[in-house]
PDB file of N, CA and C in Angstrom:
ATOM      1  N   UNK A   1      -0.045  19.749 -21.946  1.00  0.00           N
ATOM      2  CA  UNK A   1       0.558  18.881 -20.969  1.00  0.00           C
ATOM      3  C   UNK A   1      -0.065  17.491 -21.086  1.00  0.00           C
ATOM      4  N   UNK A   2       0.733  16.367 -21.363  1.00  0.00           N
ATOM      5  CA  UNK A   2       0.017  15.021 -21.313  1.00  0.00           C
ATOM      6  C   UNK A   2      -0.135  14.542 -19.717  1.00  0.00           C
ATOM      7  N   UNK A   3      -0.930  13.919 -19.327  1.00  0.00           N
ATOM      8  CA  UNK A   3      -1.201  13.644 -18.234  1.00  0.00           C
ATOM      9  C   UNK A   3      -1.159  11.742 -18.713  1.00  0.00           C
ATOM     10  N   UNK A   4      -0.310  11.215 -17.249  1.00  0.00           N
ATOM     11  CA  UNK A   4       0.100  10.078 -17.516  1.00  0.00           C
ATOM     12  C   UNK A   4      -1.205   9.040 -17.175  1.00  0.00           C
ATOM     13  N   UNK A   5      -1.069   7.819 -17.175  1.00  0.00           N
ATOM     14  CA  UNK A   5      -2.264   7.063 -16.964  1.00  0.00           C
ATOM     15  C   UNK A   5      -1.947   6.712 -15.696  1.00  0.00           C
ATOM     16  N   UNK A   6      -2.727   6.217 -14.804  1.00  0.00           N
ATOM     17  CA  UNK A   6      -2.565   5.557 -13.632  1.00  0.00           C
ATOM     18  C   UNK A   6      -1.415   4.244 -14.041  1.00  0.00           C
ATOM     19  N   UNK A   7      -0.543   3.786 -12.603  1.00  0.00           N
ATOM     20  CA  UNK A   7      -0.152   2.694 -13.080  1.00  0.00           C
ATOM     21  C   UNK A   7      -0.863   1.451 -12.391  1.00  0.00           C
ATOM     22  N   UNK A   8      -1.350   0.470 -12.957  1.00  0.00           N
ATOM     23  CA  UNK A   8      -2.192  -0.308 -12.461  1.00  0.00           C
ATOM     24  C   UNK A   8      -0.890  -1.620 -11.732  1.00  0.00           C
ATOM     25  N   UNK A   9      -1.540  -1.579 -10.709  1.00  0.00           N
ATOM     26  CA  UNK A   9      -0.552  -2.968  -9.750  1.00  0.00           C
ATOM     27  C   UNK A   9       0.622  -2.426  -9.497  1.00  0.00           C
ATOM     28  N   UNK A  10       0.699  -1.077  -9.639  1.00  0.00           N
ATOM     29  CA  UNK A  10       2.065  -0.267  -8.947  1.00  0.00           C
ATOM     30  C   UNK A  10       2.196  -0.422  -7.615  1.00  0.00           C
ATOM     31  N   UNK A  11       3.278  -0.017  -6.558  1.00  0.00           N
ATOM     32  CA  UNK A  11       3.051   0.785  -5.511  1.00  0.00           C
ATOM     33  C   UNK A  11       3.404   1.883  -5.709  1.00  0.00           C
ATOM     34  N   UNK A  12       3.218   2.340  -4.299  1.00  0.00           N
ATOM     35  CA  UNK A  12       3.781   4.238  -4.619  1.00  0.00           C
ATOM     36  C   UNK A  12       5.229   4.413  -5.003  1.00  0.00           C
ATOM     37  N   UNK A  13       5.802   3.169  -4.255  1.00  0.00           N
ATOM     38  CA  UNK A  13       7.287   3.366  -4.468  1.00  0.00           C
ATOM     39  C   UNK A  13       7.742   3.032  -5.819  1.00  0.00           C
ATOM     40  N   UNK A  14       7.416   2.524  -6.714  1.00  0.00           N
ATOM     41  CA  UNK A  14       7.384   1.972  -8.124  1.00  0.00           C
ATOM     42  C   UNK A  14       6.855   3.585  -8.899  1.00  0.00           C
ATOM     43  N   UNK A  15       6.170   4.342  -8.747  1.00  0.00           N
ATOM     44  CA  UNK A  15       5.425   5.125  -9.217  1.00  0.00           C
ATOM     45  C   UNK A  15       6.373   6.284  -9.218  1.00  0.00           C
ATOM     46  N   UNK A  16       5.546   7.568 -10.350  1.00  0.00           N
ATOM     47  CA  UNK A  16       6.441   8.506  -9.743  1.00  0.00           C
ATOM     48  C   UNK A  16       5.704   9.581  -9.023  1.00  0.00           C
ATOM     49  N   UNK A  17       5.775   8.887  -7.580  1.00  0.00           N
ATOM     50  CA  UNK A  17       5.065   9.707  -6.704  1.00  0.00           C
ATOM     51  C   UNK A  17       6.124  10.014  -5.269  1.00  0.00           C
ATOM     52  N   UNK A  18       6.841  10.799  -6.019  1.00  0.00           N
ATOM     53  CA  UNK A  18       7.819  10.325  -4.640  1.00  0.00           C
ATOM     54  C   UNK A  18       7.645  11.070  -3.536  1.00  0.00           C
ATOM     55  N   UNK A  19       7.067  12.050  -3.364  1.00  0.00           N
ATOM     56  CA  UNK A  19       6.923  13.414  -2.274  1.00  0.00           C
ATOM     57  C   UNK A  19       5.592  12.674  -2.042  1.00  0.00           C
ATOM     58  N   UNK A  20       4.533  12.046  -2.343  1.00  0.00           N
ATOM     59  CA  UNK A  20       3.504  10.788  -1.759  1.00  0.00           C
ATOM     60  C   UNK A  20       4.223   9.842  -0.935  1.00  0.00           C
ATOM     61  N   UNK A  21       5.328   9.233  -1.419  1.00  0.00           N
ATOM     62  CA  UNK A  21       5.349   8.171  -0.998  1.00  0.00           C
ATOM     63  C   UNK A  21       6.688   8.478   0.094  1.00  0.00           C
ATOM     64  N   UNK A  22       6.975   9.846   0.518  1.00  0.00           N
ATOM     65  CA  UNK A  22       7.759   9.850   1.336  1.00  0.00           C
ATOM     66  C   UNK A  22       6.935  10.215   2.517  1.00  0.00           C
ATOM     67  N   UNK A  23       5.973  11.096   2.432  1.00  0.00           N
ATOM     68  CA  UNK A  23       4.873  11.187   3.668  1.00  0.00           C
ATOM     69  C   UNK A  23       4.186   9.842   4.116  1.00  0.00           C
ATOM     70  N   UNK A  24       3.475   9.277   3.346  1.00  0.00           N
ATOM     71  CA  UNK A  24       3.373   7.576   3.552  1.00  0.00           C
ATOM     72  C   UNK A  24       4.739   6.964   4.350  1.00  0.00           C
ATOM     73  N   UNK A  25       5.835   7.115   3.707  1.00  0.00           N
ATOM     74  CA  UNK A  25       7.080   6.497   4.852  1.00  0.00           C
ATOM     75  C   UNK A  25       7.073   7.099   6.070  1.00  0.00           C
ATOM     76  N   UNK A  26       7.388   8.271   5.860  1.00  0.00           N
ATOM     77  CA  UNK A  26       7.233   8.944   7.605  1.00  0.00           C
ATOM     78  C   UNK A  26       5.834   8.415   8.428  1.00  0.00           C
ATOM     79  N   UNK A  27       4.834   8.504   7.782  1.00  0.00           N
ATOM     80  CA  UNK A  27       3.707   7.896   8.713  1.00  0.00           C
ATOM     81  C   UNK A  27       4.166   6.548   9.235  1.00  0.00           C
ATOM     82  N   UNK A  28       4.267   5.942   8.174  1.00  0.00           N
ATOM     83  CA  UNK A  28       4.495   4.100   8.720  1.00  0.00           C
ATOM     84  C   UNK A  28       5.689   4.279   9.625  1.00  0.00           C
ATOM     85  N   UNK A  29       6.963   5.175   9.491  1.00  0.00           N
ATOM     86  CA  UNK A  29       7.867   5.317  10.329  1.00  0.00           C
ATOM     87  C   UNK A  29       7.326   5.648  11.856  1.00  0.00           C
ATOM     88  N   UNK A  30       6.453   6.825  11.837  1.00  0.00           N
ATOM     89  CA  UNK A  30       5.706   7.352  13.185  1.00  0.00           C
ATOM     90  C   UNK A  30       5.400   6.696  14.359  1.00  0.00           C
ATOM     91  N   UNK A  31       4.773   4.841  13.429  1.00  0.00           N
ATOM     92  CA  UNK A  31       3.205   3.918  14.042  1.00  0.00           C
ATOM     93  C   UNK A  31       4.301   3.294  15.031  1.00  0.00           C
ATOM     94  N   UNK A  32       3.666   3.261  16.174  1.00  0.00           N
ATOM     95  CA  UNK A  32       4.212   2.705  17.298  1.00  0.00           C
ATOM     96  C   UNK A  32       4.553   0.990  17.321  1.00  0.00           C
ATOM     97  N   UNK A  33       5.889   0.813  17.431  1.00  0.00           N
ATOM     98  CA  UNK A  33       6.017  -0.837  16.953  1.00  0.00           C
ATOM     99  C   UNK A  33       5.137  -1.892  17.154  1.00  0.00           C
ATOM    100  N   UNK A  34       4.459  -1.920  18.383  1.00  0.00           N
ATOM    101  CA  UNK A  34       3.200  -2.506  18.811  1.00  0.00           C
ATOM    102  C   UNK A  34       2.404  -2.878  17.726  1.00  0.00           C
ATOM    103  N   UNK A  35       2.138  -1.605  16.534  1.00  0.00           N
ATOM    104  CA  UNK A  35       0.940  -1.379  16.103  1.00  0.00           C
ATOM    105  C   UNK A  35       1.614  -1.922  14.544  1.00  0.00           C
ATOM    106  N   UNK A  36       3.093  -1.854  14.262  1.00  0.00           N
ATOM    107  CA  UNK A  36       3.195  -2.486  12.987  1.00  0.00           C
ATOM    108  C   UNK A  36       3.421  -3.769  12.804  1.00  0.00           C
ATOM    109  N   UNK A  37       3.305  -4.472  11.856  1.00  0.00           N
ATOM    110  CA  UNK A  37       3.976  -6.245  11.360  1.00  0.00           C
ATOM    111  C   UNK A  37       5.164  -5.918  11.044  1.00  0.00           C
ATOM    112  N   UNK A  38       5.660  -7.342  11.025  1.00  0.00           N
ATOM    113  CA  UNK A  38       7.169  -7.216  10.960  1.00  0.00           C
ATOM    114  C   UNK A  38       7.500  -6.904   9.715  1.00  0.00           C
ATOM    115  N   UNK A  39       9.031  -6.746   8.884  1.00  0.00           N
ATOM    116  CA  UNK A  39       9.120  -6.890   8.035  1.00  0.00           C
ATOM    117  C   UNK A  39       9.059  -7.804   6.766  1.00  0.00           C
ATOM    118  N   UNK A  40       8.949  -9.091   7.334  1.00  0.00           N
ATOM    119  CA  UNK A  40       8.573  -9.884   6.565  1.00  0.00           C
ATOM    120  C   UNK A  40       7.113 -10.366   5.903  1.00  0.00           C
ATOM    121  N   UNK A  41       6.118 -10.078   7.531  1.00  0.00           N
ATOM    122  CA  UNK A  41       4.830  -9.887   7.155  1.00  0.00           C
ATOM    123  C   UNK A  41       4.638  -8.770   6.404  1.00  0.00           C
ATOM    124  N   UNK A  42       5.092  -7.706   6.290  1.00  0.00           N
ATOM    125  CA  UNK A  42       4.709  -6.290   5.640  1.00  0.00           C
ATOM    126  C   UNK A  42       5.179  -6.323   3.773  1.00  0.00           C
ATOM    127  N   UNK A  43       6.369  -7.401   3.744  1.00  0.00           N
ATOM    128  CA  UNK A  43       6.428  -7.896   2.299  1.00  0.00           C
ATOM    129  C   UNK A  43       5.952  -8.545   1.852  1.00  0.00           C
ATOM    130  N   UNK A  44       5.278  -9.928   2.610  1.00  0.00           N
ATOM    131  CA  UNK A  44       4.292 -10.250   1.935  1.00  0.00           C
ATOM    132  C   UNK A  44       2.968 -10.271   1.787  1.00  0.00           C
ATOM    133  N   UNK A  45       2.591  -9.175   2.454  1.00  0.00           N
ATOM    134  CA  UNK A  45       1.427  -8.221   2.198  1.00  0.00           C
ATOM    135  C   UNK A  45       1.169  -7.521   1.006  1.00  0.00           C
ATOM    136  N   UNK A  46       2.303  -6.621   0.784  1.00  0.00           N
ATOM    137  CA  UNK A  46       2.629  -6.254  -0.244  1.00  0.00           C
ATOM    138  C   UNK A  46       3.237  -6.770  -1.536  1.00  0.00           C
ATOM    139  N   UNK A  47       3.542  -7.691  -1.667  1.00  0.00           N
ATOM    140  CA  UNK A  47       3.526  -8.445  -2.719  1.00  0.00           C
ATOM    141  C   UNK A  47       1.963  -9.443  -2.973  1.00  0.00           C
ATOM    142  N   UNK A  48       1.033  -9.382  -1.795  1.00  0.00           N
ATOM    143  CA  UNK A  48      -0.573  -9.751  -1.909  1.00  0.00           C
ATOM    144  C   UNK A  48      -1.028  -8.776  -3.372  1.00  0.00           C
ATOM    145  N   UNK A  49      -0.591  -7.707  -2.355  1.00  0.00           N
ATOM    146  CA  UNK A  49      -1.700  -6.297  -3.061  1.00  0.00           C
ATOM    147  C   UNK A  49      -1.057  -6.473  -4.520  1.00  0.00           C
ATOM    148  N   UNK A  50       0.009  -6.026  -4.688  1.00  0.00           N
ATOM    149  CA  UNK A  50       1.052  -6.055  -5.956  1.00  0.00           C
ATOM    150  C   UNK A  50       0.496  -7.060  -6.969  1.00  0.00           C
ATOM    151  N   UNK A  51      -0.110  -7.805  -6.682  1.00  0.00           N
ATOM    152  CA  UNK A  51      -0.836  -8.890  -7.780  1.00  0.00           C
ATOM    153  C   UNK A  51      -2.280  -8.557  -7.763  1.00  0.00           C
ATOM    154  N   UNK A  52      -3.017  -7.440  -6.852  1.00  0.00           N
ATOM    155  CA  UNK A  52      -4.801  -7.664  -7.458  1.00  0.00           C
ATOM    156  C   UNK A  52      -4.792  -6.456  -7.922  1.00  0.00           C
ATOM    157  N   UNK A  53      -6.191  -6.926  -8.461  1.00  0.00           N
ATOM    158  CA  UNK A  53      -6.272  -5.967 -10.143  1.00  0.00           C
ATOM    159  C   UNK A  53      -7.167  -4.833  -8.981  1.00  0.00           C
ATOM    160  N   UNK A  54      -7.200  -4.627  -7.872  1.00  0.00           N
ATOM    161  CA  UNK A  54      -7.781  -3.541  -7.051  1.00  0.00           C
ATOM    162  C   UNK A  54      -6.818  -2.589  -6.628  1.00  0.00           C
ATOM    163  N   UNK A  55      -5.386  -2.847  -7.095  1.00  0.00           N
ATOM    164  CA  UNK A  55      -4.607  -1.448  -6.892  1.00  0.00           C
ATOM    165  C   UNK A  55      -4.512  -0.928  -8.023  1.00  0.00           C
ATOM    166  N   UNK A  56      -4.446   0.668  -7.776  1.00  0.00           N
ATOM    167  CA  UNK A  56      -3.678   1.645  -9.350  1.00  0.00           C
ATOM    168  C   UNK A  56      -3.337   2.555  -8.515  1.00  0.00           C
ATOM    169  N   UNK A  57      -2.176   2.616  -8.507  1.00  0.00           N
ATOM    170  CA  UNK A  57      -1.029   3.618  -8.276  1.00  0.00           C
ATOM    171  C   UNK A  57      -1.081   3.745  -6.907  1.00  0.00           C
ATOM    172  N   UNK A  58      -0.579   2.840  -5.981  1.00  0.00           N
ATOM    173  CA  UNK A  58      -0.541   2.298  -4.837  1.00  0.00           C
ATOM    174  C   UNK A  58      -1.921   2.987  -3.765  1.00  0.00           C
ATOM    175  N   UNK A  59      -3.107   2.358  -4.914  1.00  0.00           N
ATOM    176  CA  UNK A  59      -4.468   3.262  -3.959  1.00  0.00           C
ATOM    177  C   UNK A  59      -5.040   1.178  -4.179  1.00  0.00           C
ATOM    178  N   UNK A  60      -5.845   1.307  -2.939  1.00  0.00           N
ATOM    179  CA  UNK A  60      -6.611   0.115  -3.153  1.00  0.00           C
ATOM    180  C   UNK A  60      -8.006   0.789  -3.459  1.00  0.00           C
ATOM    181  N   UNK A  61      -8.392  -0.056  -4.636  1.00  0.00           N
ATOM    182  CA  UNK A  61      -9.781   0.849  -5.196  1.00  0.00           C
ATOM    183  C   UNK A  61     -10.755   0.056  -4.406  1.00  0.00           C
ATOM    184  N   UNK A  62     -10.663  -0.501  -3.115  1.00  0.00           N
ATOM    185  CA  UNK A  62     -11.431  -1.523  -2.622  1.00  0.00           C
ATOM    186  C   UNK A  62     -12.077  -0.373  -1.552  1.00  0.00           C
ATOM    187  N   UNK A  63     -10.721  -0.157  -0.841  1.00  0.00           N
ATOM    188  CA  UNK A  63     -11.220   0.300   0.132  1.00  0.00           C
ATOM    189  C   UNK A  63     -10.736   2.684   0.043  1.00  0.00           C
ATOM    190  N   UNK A  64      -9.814   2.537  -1.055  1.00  0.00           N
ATOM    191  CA  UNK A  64      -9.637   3.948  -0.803  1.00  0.00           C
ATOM    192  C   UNK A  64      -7.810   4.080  -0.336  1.00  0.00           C
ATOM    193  N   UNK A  65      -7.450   3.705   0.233  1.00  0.00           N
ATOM    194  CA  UNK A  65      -6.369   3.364   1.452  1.00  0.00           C
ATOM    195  C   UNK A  65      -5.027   3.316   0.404  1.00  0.00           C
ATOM    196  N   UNK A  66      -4.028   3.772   1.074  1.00  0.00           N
ATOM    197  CA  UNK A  66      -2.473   3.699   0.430  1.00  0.00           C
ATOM    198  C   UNK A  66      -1.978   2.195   1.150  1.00  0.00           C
ATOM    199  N   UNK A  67      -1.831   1.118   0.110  1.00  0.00           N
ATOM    200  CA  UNK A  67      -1.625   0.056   0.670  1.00  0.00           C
ATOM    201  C   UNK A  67      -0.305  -0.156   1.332  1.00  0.00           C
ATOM    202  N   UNK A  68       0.170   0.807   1.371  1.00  0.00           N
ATOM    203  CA  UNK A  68       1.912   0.504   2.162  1.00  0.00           C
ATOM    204  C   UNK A  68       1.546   0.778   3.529  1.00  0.00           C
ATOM    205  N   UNK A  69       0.559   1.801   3.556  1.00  0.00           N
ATOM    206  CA  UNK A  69       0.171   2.611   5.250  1.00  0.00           C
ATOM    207  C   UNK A  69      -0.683   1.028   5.693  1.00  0.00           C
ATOM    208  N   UNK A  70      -1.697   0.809   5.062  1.00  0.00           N
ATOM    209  CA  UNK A  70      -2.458  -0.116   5.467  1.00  0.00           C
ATOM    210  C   UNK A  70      -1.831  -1.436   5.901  1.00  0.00           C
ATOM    211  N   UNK A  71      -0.799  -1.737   4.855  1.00  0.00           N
ATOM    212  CA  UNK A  71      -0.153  -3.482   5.207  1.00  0.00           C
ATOM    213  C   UNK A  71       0.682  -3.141   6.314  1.00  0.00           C
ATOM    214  N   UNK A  72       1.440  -1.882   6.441  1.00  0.00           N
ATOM    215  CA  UNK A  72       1.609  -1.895   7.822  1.00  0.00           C
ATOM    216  C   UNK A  72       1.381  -2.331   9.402  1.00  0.00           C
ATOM    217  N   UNK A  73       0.108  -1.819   9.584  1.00  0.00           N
ATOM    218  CA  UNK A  73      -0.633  -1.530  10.536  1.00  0.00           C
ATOM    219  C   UNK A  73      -1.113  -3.200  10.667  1.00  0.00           C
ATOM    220  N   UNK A  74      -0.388  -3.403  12.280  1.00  0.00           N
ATOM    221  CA  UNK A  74      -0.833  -4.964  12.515  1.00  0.00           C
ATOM    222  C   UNK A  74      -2.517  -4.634  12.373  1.00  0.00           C
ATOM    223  N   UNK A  75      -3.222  -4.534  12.709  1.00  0.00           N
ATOM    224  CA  UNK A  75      -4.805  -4.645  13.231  1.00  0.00           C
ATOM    225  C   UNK A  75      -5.693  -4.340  11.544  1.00  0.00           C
ATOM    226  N   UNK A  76      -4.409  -4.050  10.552  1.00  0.00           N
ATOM    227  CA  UNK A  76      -5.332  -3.793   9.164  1.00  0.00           C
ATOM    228  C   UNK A  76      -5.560  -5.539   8.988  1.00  0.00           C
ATOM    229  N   UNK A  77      -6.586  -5.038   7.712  1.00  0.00           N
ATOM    230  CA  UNK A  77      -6.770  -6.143   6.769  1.00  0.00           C
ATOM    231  C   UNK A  77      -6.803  -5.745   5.754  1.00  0.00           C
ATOM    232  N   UNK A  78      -6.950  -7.723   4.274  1.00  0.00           N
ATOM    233  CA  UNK A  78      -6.861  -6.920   3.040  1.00  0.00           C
ATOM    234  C   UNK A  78      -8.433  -6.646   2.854  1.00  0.00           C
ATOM    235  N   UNK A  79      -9.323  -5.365   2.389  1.00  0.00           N
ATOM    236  CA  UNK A  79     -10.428  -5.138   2.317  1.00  0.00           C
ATOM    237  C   UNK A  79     -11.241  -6.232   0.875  1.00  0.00           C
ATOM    238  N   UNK A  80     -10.129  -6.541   0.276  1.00  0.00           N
ATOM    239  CA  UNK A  80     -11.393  -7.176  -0.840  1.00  0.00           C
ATOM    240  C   UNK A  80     -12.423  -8.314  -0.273  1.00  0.00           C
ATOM    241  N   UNK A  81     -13.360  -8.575  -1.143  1.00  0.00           N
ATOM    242  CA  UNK A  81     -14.591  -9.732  -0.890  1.00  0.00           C
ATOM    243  C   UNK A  81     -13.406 -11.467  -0.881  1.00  0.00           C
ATOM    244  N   UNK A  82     -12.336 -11.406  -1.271  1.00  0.00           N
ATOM    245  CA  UNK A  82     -11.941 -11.948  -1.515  1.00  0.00           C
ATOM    246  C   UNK A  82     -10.749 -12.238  -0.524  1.00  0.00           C
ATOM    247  N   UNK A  83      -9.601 -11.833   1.002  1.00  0.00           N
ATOM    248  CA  UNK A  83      -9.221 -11.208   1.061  1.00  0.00           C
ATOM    249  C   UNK A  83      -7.871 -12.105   0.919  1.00  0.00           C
ATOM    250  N   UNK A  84      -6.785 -11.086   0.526  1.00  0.00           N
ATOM    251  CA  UNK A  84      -5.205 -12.015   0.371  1.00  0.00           C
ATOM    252  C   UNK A  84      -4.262 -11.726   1.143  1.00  0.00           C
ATOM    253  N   UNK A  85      -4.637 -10.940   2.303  1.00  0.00           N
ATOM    254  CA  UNK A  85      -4.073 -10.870   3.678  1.00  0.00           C
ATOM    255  C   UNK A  85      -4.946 -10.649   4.795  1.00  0.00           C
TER     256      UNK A  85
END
């Protein structure tokens, strides 16, 4: 069996992780509106992450975290030393 490589600067949804990245949707679906950014903030969050070399395969190697759950969540941040949200 070949085992594929990580994809580096993926998200989950780009990936083929789709039974991942449908539990990740239902969560972010769950979070009480209060607690999420809008949609526009939540794209360009994700187009932040989508450019640092700290995602592979929609994991931030910064902090651990599925960056779709995280850019969600108004009260997150981006974890690098650096941060781009």
């Amino acid at each position: 069996m070949t085992q594929r490589k990580p994809c580096r600067r993926c998200l989950l949804q780009e990936a083929d992780e789709s039974q991942l990245y449908e539990i990740i949707r239902q969560r972010i679906t769950q979070l009480p509106d209060s607690q999420k950014v809008d949609d526009e903030e939540y794209s360009a969050r994700l187009s932040a992450c989508s450019g640092c070399d700290s995602l592979v395969s929609g994991t931030c190697q910064k902090c651990g975290c599925y960056v779709e759950l995280r850019a969600a969540r108004r009260n997150s941040h981006c974890p690098h030393e650096r941060p781009s949200w």
